[in-house]
C-alpha atoms as a PDB file:
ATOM      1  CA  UNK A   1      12.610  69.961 -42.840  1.00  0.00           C
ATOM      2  CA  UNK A   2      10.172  66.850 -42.583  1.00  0.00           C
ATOM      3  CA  UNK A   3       7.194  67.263 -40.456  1.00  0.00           C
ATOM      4  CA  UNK A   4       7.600  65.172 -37.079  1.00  0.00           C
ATOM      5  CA  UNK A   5       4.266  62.193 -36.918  1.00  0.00           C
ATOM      6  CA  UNK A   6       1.639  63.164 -34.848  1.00  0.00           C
ATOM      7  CA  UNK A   7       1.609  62.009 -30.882  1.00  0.00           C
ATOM      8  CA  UNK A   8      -1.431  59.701 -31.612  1.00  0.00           C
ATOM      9  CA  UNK A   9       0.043  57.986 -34.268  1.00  0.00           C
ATOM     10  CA  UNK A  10       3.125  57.338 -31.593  1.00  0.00           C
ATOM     11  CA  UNK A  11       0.701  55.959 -29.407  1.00  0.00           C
ATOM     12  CA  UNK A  12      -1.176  54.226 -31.733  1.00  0.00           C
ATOM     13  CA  UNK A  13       1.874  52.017 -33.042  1.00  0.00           C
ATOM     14  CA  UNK A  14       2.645  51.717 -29.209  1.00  0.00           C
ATOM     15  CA  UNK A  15      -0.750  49.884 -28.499  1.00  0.00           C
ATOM     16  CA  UNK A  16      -0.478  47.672 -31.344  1.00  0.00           C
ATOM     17  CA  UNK A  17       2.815  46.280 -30.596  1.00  0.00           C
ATOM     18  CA  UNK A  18       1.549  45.591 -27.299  1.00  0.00           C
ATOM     19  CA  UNK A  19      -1.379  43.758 -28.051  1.00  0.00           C
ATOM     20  CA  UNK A  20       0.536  42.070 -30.739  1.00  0.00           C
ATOM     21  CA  UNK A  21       2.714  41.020 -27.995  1.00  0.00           C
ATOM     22  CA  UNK A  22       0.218  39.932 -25.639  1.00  0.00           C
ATOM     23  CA  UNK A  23      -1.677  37.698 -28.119  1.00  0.00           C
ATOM     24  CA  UNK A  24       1.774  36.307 -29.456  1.00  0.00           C
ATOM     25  CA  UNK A  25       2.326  35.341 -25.080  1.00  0.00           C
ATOM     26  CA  UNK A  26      -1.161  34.613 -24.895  1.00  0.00           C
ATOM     27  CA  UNK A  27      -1.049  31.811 -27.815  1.00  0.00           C
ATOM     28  CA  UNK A  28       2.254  30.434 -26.432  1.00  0.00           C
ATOM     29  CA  UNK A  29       0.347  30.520 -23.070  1.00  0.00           C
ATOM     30  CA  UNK A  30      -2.348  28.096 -24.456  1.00  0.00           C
ATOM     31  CA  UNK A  31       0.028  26.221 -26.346  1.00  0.00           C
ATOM     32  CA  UNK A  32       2.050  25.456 -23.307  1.00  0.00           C
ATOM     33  CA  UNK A  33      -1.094  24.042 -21.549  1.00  0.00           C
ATOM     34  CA  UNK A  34      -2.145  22.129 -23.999  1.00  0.00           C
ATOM     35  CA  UNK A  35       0.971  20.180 -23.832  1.00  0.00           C
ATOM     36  CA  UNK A  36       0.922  19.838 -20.188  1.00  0.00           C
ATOM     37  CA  UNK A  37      -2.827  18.440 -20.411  1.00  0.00           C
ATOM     38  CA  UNK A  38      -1.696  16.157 -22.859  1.00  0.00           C
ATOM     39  CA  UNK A  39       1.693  14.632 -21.066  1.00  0.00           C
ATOM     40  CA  UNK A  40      -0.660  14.788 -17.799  1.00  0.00           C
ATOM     41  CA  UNK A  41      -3.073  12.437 -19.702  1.00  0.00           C
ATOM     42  CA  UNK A  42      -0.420  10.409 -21.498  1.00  0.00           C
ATOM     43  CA  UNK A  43       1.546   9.913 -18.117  1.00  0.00           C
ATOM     44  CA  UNK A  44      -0.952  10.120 -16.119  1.00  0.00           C
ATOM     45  CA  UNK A  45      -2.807   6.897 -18.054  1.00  0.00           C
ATOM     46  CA  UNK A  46       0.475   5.192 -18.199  1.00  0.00           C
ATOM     47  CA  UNK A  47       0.075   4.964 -14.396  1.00  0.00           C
ATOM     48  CA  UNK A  48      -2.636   3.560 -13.997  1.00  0.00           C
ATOM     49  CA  UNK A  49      -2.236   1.219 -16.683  1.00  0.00           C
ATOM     50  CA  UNK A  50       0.969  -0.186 -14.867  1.00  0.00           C
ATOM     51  CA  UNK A  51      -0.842  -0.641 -11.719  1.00  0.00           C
ATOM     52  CA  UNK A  52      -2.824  -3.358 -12.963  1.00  0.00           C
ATOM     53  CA  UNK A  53       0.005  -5.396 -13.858  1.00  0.00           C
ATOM     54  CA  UNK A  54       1.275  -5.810  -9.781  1.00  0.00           C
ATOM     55  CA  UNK A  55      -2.472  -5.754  -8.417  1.00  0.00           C
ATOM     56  CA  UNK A  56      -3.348  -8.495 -10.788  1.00  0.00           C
ATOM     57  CA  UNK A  57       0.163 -10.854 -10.038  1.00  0.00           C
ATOM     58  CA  UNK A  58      -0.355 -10.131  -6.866  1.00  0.00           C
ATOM     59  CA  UNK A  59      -4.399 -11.781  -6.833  1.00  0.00           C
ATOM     60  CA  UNK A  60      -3.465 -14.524  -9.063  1.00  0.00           C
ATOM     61  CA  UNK A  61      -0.494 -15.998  -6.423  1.00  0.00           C
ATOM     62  CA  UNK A  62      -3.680 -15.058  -3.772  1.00  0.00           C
ATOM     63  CA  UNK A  63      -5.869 -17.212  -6.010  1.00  0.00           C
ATOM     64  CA  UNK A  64      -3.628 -20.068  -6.598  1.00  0.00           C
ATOM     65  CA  UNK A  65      -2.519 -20.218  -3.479  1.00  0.00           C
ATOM     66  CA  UNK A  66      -6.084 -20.506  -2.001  1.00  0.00           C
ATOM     67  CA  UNK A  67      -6.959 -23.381  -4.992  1.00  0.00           C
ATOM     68  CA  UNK A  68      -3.647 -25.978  -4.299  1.00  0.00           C
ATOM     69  CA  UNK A  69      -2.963 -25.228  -0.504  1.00  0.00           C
ATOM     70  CA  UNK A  70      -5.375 -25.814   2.109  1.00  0.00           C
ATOM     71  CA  UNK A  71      -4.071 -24.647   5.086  1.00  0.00           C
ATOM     72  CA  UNK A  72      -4.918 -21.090   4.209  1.00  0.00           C
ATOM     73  CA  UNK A  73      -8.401 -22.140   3.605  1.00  0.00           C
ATOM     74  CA  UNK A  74      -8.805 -23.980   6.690  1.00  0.00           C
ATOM     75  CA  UNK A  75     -10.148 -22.218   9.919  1.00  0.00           C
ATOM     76  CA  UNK A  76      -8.063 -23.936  12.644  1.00  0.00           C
ATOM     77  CA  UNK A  77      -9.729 -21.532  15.311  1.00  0.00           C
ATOM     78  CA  UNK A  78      -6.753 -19.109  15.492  1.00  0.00           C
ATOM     79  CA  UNK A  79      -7.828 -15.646  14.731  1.00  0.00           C
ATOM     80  CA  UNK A  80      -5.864 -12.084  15.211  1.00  0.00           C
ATOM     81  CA  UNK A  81      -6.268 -10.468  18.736  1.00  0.00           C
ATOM     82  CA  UNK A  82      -8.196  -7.979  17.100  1.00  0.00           C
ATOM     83  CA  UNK A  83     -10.687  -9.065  15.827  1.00  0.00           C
ATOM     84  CA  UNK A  84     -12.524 -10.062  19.627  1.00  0.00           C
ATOM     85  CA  UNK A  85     -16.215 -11.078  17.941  1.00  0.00           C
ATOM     86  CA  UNK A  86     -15.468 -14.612  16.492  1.00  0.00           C
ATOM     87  CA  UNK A  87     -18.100 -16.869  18.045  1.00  0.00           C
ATOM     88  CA  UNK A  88     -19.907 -19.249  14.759  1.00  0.00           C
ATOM     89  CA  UNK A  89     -23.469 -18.935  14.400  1.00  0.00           C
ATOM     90  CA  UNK A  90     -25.743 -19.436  11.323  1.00  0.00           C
ATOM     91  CA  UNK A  91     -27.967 -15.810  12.022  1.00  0.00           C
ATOM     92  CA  UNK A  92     -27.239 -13.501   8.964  1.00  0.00           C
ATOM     93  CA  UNK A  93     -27.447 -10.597  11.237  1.00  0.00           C
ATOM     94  CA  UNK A  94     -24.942 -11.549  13.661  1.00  0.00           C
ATOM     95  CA  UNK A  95     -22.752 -12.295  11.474  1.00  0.00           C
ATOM     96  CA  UNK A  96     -23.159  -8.862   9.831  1.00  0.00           C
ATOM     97  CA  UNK A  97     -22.832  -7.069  13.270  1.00  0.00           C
ATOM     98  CA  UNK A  98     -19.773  -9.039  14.770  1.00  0.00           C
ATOM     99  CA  UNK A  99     -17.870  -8.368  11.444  1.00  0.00           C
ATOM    100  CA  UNK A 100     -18.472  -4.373  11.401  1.00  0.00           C
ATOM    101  CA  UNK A 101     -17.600  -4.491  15.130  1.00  0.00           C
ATOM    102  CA  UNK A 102     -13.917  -6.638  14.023  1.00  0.00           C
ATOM    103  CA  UNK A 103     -13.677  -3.940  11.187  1.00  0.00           C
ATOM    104  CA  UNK A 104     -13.799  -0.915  13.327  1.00  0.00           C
ATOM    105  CA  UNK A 105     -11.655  -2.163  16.121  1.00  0.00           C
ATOM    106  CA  UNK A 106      -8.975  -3.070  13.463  1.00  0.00           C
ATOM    107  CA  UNK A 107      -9.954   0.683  11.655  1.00  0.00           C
ATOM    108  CA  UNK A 108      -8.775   1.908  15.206  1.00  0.00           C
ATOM    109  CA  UNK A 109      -5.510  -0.317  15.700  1.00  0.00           C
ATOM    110  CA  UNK A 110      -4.626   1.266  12.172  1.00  0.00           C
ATOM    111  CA  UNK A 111      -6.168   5.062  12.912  1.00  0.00           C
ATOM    112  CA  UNK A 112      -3.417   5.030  16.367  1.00  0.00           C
ATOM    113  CA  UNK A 113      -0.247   2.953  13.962  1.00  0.00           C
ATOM    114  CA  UNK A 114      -0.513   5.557  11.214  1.00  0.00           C
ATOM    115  CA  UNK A 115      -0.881   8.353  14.255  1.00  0.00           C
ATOM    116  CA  UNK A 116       2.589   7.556  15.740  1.00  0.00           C
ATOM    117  CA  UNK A 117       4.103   7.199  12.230  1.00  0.00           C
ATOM    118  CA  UNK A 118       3.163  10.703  11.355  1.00  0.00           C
ATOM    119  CA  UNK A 119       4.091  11.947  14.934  1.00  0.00           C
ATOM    120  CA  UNK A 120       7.406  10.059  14.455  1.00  0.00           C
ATOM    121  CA  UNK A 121       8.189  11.740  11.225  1.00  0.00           C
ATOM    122  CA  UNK A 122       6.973  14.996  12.155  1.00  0.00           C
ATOM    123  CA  UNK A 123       9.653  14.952  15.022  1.00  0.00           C
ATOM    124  CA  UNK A 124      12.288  13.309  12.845  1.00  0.00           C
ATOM    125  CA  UNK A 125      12.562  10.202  14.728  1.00  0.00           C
ATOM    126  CA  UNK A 126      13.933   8.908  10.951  1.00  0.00           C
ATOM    127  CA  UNK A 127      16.190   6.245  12.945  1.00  0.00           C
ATOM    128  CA  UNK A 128      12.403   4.843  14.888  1.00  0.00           C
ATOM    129  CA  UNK A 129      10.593   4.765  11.535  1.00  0.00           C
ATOM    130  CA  UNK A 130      14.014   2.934   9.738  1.00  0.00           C
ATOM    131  CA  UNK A 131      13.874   0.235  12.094  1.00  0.00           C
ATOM    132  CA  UNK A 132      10.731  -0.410  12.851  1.00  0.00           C
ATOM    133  CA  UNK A 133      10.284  -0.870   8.558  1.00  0.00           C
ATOM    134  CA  UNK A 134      13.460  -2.998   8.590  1.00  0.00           C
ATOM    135  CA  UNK A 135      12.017  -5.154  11.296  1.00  0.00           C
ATOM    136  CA  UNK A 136       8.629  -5.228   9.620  1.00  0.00           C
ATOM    137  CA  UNK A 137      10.390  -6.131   6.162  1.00  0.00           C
ATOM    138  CA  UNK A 138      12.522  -9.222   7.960  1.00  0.00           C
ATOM    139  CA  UNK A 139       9.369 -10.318   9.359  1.00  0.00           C
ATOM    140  CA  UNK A 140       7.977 -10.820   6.278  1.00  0.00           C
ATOM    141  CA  UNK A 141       9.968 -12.108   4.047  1.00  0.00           C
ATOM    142  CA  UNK A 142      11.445 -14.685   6.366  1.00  0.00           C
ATOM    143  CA  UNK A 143       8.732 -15.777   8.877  1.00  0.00           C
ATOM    144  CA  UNK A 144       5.892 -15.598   6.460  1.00  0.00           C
ATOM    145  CA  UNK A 145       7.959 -17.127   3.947  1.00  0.00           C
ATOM    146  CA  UNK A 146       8.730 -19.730   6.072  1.00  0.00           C
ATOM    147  CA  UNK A 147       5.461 -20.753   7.056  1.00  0.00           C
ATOM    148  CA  UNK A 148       4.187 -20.215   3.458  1.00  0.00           C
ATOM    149  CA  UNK A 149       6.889 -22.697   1.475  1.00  0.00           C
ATOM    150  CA  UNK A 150       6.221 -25.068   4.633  1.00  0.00           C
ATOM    151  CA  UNK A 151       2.742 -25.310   3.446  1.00  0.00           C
ATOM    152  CA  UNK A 152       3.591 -25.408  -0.180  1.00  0.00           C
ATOM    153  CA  UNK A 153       5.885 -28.250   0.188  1.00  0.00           C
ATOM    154  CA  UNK A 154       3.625 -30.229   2.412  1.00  0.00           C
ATOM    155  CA  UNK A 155       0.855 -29.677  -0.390  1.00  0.00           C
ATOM    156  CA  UNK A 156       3.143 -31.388  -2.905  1.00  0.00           C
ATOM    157  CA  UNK A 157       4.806 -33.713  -0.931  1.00  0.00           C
ATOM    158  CA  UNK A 158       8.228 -32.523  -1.531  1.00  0.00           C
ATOM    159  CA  UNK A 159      11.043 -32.903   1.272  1.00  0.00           C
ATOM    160  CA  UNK A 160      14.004 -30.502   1.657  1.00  0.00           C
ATOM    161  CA  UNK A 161      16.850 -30.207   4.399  1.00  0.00           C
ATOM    162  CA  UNK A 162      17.021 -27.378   6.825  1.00  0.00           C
ATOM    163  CA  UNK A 163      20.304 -26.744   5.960  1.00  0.00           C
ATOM    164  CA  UNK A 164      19.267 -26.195   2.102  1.00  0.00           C
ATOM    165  CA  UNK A 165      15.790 -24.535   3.183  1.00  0.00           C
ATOM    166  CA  UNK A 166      17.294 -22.326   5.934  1.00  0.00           C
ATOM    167  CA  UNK A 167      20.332 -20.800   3.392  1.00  0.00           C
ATOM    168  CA  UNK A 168      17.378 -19.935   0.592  1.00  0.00           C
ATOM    169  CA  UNK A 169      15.319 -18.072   3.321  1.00  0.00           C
ATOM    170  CA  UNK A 170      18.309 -16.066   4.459  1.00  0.00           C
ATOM    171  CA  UNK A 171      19.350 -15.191   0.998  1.00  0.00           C
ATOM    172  CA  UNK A 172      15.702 -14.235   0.209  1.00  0.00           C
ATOM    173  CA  UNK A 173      15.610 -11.940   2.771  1.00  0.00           C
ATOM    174  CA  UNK A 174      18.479 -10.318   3.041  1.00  0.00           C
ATOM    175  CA  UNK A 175      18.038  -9.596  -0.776  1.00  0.00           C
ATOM    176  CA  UNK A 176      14.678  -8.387   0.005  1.00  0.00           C
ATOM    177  CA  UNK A 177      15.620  -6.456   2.663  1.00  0.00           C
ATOM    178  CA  UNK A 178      18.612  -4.544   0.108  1.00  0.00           C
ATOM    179  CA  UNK A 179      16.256  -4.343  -2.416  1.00  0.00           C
ATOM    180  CA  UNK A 180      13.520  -2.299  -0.328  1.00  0.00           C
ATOM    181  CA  UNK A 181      15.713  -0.445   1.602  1.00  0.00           C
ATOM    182  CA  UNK A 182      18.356   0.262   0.178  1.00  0.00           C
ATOM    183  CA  UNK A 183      19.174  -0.215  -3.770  1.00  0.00           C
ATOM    184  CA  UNK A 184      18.821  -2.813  -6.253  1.00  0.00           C
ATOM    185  CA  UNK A 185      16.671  -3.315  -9.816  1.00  0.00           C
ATOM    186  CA  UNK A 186      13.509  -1.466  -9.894  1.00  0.00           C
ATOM    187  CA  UNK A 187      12.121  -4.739 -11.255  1.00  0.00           C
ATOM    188  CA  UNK A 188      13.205  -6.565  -8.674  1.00  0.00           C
ATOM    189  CA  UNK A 189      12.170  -4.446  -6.013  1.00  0.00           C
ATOM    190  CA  UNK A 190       8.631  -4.450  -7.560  1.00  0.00           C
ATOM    191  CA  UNK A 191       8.829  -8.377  -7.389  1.00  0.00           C
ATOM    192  CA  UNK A 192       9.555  -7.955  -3.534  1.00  0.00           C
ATOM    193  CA  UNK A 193       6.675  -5.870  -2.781  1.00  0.00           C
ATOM    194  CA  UNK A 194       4.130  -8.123  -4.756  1.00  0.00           C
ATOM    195  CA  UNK A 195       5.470 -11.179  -3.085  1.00  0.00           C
ATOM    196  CA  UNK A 196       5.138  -9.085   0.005  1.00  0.00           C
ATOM    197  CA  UNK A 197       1.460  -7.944  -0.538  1.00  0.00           C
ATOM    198  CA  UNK A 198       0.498 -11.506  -1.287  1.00  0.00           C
ATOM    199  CA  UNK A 199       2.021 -13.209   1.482  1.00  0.00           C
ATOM    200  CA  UNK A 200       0.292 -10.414   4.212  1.00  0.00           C
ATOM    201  CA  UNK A 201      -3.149 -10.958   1.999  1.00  0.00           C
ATOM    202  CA  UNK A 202      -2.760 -14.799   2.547  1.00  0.00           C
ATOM    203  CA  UNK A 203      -2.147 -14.458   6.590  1.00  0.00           C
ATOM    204  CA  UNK A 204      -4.729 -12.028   6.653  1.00  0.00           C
ATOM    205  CA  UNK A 205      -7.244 -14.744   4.944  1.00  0.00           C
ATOM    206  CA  UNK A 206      -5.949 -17.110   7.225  1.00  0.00           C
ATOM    207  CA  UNK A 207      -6.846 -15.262  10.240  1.00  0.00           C
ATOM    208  CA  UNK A 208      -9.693 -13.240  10.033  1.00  0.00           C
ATOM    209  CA  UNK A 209     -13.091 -14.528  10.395  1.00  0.00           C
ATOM    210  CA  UNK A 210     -14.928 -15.091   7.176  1.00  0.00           C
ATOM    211  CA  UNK A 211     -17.131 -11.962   6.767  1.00  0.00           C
ATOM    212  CA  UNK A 212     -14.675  -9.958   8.826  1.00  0.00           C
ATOM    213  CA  UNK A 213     -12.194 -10.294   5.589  1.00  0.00           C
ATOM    214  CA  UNK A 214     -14.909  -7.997   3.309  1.00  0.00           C
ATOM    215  CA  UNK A 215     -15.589  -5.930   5.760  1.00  0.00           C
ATOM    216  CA  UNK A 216     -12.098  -5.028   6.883  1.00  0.00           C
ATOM    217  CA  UNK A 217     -11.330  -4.452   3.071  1.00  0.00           C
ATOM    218  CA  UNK A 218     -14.443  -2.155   3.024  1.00  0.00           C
ATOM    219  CA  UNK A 219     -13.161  -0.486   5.776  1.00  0.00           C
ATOM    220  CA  UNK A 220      -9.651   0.037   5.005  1.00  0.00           C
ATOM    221  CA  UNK A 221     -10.710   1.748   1.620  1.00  0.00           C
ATOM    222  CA  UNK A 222     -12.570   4.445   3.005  1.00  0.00           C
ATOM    223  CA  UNK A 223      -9.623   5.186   5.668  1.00  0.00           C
ATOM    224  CA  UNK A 224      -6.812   5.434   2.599  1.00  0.00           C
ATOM    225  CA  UNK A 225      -9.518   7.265   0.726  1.00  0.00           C
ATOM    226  CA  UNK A 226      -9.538   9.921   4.004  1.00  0.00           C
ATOM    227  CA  UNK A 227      -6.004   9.503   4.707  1.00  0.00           C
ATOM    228  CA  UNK A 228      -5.047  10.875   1.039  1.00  0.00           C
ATOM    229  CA  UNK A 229      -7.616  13.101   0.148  1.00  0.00           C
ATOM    230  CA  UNK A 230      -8.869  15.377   3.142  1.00  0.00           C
ATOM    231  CA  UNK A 231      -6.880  18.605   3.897  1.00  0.00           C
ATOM    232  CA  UNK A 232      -5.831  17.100   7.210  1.00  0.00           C
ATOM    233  CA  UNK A 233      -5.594  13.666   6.299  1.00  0.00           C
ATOM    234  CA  UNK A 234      -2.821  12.179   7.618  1.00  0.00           C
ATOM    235  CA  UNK A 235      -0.826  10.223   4.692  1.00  0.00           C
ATOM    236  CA  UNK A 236      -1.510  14.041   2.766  1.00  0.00           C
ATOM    237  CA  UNK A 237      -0.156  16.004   5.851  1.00  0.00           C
ATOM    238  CA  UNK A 238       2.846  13.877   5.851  1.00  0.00           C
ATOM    239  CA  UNK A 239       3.946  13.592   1.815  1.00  0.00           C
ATOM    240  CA  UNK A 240       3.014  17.854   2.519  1.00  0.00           C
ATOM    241  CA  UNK A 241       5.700  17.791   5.097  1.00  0.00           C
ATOM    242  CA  UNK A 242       8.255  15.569   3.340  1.00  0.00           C
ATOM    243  CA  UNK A 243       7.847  17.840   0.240  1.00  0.00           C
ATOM    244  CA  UNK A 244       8.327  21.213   2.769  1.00  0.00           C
ATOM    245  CA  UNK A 245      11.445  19.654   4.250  1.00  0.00           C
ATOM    246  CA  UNK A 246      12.037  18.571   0.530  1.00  0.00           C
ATOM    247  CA  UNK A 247      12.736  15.278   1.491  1.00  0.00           C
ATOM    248  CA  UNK A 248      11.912  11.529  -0.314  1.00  0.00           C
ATOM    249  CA  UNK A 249       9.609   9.391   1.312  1.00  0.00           C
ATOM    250  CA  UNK A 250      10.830   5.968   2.869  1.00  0.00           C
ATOM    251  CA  UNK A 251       9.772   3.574   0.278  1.00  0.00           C
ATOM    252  CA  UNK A 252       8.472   0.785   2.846  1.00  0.00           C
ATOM    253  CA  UNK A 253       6.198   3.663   3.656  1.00  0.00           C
ATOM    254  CA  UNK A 254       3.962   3.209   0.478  1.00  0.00           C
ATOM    255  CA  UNK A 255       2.888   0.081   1.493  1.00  0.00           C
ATOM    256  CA  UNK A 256       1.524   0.582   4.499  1.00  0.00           C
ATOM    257  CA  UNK A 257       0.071  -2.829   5.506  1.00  0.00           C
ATOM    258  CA  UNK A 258       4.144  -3.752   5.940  1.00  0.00           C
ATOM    259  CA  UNK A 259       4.270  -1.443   9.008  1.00  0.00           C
ATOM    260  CA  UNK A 260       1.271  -2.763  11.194  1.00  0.00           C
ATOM    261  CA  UNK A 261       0.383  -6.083  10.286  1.00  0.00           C
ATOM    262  CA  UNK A 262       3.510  -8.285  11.138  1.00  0.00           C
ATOM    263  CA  UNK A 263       2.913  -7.033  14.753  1.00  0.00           C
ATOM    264  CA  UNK A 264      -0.612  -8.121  14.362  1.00  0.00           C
ATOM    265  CA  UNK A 265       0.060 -12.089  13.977  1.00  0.00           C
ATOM    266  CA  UNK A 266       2.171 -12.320  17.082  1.00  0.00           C
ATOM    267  CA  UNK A 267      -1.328 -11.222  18.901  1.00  0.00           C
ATOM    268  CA  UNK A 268      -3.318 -14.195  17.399  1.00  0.00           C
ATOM    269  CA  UNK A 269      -5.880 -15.508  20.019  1.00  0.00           C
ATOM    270  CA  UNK A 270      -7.364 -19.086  20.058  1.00  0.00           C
ATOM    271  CA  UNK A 271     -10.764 -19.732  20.369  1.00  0.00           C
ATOM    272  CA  UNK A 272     -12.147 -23.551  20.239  1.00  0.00           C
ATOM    273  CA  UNK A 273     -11.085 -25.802  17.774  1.00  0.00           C
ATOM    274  CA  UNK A 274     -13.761 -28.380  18.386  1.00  0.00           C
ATOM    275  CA  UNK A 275     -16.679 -25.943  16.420  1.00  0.00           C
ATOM    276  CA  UNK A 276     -15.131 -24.995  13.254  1.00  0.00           C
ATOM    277  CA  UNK A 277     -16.620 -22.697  10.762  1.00  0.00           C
ATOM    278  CA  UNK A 278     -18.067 -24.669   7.776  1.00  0.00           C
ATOM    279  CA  UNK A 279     -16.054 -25.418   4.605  1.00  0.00           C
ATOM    280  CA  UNK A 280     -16.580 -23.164   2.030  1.00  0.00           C
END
C-alpha cells in the first residue's frame, strides 16, 4: 500500500496555488488599469483637443465681425438693464468700481436663472425647461440673426428683398431649432451652437459697458468653475440627479448663456446718447 502525503504538504500545495492565483489576478488587475489610464489620457486629450476647434471659429467670426462691421463697435448709449452703473468718466477707479458692481448684479441675475432651472428639473417640470430652451433657441437664431445680417449687409452695401431675406431666416431657424432639439448631423448641430455662441458674444459686446465686458467674463468663470466643481454646486447637483434618474441631459442645457441672455436684451435701458464713450 503507498503511504498517503503528509497534511503539510496538502496545505503547502494549497497556499501556493493560491498565491499563484492571486498574483496571476493581481497582474491582470494592473494590467487592466493601465489600459484604462491610457484610453483616459488618449480620450481624454482628444477632448480637449476638439474644443479648440469651436472656441477658436467661434472668436474668429467675433473678431471679424468687430474689424468690418461697426455697429457692434459703436456705443449708441443702449446698455442691458442690468448692468445699472453706466455713467462715462475718465477716473480709472470708477471705472474699476462701476464695472465689479455691473458684474455682480449680472453674477446674481445668473445665480437666481440657474436656481429655477435646477428647481425646475428637480420637480420634473421637463415641459417648462423644453419651452423655455425652444423659445430661447428661436430667439436667437432669428432675431439676432436678423439684426446681425442687417448690419452685415448695410456694411457692404448689398440690398435684398424681404420676401427673399424673410424665407432664409425662417429656414435658418427652423433648421436650427431641429438640429438642437431634436435630431440632425452632429456637424451641423455643432455649426448651430458656434453660430449661436458668436452671435450672443457680439450682443453682449454691443451692450455692455466697456470694462463691464472683462469683468463679467471674469466673473462668469469663477461661477461655472463653482457651479461644476463644489459638492453642492448646482450644474454638479443636477448632471448627479439626471444620472440617478438615469436620464440624458437637454442639450440646449450645455450652453447655458442660450437660457438667460435672450431675456436679457428685451431689458436694454437707454442712457444719453449725446456723451458717448470714446472710440476705441
Amino acid at each position: 500500500m503507498g503511504s498517503r502525503p503528509p497534511v503539510s504538504s496538502i496545505e503547502l500545495e494549497d497556499i501556493s496555488a493560491e498565491r499563484s492565483q492571486r498574483n496571476v489576478e493581481s497582474r491582470r488587475s494592473r494590467s487592466q488599469r493601465h489600459d484604462d489610464k491610457e484610453k483616459e489620457l488618449k480620450y481624454g486629450a482628444a477632448h480637449v483637443i476638439r474644443l479648440f476647434v469651436p472656441v477658436s471659429l467661434c472668436m474668429a467670426m467675433v473678431i471679424f465681425t468687430m474689424n468690418t462691421i461697426g455697429y457692434f463697435s459703436r456705443d449708441d448709449g443702449v446698455y442691458l438693464i442690468y448692468t445699472p452703473f453706466t455713467q462715462h468718466t475718465e477716473n480709472t477707479t470708477e471705472l474699476l468700481v462701476m464695472s465689479v458692481g455691473n458684474a455682480l448684479t449680472v453674477l446674481a441675475v445668473v445665480v437666481v436663472m440657474t436656481g429655477i432651472l435646477i428647481m425646475l428639473y428637480y420637480f420634473r417640470f421637463y415641459k417648462v425647461i423644453h419651452g423655455w430652451l425652444l423659445l430661447s433657441s428661436v430667439l436667437l437664431l432669428s432675431l439676432f440673426t436678423t439684426m446681425y445680417l442687417q448690419e452685415l449687409f448695410k456694411n457692404f452695401n448689398t440690398t435684398i428683398d424681404y420676401i427673399t431675406f424673410g424665407f432664409f431666416i425662417w429656414n435658418f431657424a427652423a433648421l436650427g431649432i431641429l438640429c438642437i432639439h431634436w435630431k440632425g448631423p452632429l456637424l451641423l448641430q455643432q455649426t448651430y451652437l458656434i453660430v449661436m455662441s458668436a452671435l450672443m458674444a457680439l450682443v453682449l459686446i454691443k451692450y455692455l459697458p466697456d470694462w463691464t465686458v472683462w469683468t463679467v467674463l471674469g466673473v462668469l468663470s469663477i461661477w461655472d468653475l463653482i457651479a461644476v466643481l463644489c459638492p453642492h454646486g448646482p450644474l454638479r447637483m443636477l448632471v448627479e440627479t439626471a444620472q440617478k434618474r438615469n436620464e440624458p441631459i437637454f442639450p440646449a442645457l450645455i450652453y447655458s448663456s442660450a437660457v438667460l441672455y435672450p431675456y436679457v436684451i428685451f431689458g436694454a435701458s437707454h442712457t444719453d446718447p449725446n456723451n458717448p464713450k470714446k472710440p476705441k
